[in-house]
Protein backbone atom coordinates (compact mmCIF):
# COMPACT_ATOMS: atom_id res chain seq x y z
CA UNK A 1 135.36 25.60 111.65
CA UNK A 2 133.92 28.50 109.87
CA UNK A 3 131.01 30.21 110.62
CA UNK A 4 129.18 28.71 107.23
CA UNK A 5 130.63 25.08 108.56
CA UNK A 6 128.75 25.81 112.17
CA UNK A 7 125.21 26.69 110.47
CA UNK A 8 125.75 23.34 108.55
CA UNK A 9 126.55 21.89 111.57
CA UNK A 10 123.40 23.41 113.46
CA UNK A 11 120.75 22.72 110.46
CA UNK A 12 121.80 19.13 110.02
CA UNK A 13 121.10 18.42 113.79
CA UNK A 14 118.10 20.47 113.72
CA UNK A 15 116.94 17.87 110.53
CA UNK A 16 117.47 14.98 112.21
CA UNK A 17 116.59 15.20 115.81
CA UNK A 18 113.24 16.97 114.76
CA UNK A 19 112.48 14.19 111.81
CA UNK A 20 109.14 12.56 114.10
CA UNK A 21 107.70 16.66 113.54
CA UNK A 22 108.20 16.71 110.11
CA UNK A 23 109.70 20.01 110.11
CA UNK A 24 113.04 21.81 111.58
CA UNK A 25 112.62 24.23 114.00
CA UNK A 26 113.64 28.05 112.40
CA UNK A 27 117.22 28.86 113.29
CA UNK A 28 117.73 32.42 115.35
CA UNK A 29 120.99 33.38 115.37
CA UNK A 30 121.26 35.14 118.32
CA UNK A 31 123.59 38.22 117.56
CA UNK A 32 123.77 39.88 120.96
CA UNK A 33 127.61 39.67 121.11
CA UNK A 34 127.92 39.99 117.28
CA UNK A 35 128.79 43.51 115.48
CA UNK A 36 127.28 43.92 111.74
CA UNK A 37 129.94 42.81 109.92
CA UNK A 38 129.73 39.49 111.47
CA UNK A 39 126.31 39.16 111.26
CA UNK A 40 125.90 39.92 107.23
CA UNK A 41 127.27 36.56 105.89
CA UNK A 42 124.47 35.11 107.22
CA UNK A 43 122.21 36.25 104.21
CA UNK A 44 124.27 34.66 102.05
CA UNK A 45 123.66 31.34 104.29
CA UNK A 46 120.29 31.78 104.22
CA UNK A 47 120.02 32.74 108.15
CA UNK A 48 117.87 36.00 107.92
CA UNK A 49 116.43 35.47 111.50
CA UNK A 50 118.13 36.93 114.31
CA UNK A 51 117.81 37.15 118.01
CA UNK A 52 118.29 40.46 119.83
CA UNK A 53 117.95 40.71 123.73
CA UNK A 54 118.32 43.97 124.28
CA UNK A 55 116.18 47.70 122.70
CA UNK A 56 119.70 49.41 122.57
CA UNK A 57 121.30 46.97 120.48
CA UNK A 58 118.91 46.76 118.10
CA UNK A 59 118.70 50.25 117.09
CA UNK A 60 122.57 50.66 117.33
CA UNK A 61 122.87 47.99 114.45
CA UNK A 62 119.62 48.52 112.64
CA UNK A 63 121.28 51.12 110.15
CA UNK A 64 124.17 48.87 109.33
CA UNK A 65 122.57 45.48 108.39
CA UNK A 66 121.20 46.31 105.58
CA UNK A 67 117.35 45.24 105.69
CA UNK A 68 118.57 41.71 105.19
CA UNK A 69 117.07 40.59 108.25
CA UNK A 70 114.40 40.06 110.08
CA UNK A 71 115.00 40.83 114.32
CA UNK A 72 113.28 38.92 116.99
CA UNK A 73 113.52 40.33 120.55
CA UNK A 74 114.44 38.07 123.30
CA UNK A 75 115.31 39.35 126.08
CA UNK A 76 113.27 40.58 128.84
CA UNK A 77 111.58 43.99 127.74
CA UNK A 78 110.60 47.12 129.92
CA UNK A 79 106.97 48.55 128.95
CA UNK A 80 108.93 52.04 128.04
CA UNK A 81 111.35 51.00 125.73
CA UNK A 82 108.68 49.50 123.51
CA UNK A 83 107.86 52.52 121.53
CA UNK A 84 111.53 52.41 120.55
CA UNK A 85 111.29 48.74 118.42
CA UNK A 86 108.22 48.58 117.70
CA UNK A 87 108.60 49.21 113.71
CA UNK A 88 111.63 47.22 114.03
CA UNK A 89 111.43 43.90 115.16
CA UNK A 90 108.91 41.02 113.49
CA UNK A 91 108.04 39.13 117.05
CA UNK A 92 108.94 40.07 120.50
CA UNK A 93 109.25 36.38 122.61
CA UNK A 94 109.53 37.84 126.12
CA UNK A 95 105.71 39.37 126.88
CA UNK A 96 104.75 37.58 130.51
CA UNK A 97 103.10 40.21 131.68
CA UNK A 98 99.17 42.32 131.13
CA UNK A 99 101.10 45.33 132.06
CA UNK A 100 103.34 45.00 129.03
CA UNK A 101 100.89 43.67 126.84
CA UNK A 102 98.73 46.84 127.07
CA UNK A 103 101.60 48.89 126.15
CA UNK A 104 103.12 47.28 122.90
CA UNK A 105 99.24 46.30 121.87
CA UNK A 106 99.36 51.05 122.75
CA UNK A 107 102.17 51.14 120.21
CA UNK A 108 101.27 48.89 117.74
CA UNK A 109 98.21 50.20 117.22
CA UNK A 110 99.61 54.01 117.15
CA UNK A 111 101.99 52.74 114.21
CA UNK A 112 99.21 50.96 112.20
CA UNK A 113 100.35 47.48 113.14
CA UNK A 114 99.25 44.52 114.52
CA UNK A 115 102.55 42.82 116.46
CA UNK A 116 103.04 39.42 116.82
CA UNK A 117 104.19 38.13 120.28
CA UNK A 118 105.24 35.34 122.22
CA UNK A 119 103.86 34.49 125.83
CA UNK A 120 107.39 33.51 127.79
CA UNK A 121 106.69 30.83 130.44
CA UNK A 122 108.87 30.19 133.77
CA UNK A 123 108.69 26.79 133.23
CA UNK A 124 111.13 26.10 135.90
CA UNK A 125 109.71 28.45 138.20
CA UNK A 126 112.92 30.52 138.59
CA UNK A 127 112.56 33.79 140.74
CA UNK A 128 115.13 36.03 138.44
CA UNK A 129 113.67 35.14 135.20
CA UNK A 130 111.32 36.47 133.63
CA UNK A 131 108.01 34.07 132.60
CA UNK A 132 104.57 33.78 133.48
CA UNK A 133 104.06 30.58 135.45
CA UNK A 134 102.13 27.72 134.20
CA UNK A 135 99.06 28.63 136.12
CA UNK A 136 99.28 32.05 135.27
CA UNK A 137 98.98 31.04 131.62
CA UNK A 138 95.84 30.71 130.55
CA UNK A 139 94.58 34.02 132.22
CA UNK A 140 97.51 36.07 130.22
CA UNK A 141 96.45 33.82 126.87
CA UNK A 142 92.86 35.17 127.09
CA UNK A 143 93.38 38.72 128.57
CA UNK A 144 96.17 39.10 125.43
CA UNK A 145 93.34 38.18 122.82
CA UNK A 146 91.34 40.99 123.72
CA UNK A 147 94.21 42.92 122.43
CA UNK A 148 93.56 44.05 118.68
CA UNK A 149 97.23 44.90 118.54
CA UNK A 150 98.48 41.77 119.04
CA UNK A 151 98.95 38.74 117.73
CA UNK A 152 99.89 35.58 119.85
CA UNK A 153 101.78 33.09 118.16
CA UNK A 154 102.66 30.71 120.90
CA UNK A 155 105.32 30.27 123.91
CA UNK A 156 108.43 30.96 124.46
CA UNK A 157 110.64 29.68 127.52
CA UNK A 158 114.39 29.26 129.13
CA UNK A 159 116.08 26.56 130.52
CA UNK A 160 117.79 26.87 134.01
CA UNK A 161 121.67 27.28 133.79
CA UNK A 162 123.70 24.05 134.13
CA UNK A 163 120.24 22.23 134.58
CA UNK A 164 120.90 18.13 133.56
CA UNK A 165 119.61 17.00 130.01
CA UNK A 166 117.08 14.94 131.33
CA UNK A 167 115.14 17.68 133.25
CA UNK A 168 116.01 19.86 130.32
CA UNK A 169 113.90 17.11 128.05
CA UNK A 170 111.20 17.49 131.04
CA UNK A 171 110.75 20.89 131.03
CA UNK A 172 110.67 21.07 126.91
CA UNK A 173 108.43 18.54 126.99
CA UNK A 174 106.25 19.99 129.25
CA UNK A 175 105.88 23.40 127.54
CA UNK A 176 105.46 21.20 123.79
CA UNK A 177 101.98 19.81 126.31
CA UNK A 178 101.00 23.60 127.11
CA UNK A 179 101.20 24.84 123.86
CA UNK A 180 98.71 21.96 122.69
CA UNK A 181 96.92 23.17 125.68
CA UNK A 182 96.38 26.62 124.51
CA UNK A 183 96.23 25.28 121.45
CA UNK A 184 92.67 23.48 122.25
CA UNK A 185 91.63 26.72 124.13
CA UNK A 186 91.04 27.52 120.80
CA UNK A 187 91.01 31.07 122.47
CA UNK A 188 89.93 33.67 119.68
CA UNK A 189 92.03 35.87 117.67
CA UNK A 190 95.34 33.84 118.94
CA UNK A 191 97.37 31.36 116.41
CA UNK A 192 99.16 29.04 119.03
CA UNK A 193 101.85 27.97 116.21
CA UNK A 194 105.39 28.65 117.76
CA UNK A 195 107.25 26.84 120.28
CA UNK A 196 110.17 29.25 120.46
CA UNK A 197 113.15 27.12 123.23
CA UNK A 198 116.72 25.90 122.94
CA UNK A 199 119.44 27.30 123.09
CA UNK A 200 123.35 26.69 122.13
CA UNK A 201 123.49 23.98 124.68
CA UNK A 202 120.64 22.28 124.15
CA UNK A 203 118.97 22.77 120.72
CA UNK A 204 118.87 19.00 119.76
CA UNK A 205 116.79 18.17 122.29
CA UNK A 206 114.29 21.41 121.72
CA UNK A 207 114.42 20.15 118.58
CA UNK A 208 113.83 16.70 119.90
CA UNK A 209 110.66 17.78 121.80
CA UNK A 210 109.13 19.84 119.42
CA UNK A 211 110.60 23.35 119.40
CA UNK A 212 109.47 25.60 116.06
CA UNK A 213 111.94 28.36 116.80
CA UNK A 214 115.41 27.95 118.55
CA UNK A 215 117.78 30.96 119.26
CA UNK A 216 121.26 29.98 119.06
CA UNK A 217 124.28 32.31 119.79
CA UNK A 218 127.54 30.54 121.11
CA UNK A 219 126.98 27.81 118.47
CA UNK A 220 127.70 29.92 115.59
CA UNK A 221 129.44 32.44 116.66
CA UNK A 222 132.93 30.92 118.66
């Protein structure tokens, strides 16, 4: 299969298993093991989203794809690397912590901008990842608003390696019922729109559960 054939392949799953929603998630083709010249056909299939997990990559192949894209950071982020993305990316998914919050909301305001993040929940309460955990939420939510230079958007979370479908539909599920949560918080100045989850192995069923963003990598590129 080509790659064009594989972003078929991913949007017409996407279509169907998220057809209750009445919309597809948006695709992020994560392009962390991808150099430039792979990543440029996917303007010309329409995929201008893509997933970047780490500061270093980004500005290594910033100069060479051509503004056609728009980068979303996903991996875990140190508070003094911000300053280095912070005109570059449109969302960063991976803020869990006040610490880091006050630092890109430092930036963002410096540069004249007002940055829209993610909140990235440990869902599965694993001790290396990153995420705040569930009861840790709410707190983060409200002490993030206060922020004028940023903009929450919604969640973001990762599924435990290897994990069994079934929990994997648990856990998605779960986080689709926090989001609504936060949603009804109705804190001020946040827009709890995005559901960003799934992954290569198990984007249907983000999909399924009611994902608005998934970030797939392995999928696409083979």
């Amino acid at each position: 299969m080509t790659l064009e054939d594989r972003v078929r392949e991913v949007r017409s799953v996407l279509e169907r298993e998220s057809a209750p929603w009445g919309r597809a998630p948006k695709l992020i083709a994560v392009t962390k093991y991808s150099a430039p010249e792979e990543i440029l056909p996917l303007a010309g299939m329409g995929v201008f989203d893509i997933g970047e997990n780490r500061v270093q990559a980004i500005r290594d192949k910033l100069p060479h794809l051509q503004g056609k894209f728009s980068i979303h950071l996903i991996g875990r982020l140190q508070s003094n690397k911000v300053k280095y993305i912070i005109n570059d990316v449109c969302m960063i998914h991976s803020l869990d912590r006040l610490d880091l919050a006050l630092e890109i909301d430092r930036q963002a305001r410096k540069n004249g901008k007002r940055m829209p993040v993610l909140l990235q929940v440990n869902i599965a309460r694993e001790p290396q990842k990153g995420g705040v955990e569930e009861e840790g939420l709410l707190p983060l939510l409200r002490s993030c608003a206060r922020l004028p230079g940023l903009q929450v958007k919604g969640l973001m979370t990762m599924m435990p390696l290897g994990a069994e479908r079934d929990m994997i539909t648990g856990y998605f599920t779960r986080m689709r019922t926090l989001l609504d949560q936060c949603r009804q918080e109705a804190v001020p100045e946040t827009d709890m729109t995005e559901l960003s989850m799934g992954m290569s192995q198990d984007y249907d069923l983000a999909a399924r559960c009611g994902a608005t963003m998934v970030r797939v990598g392995s999928a696409l590129f083979r």
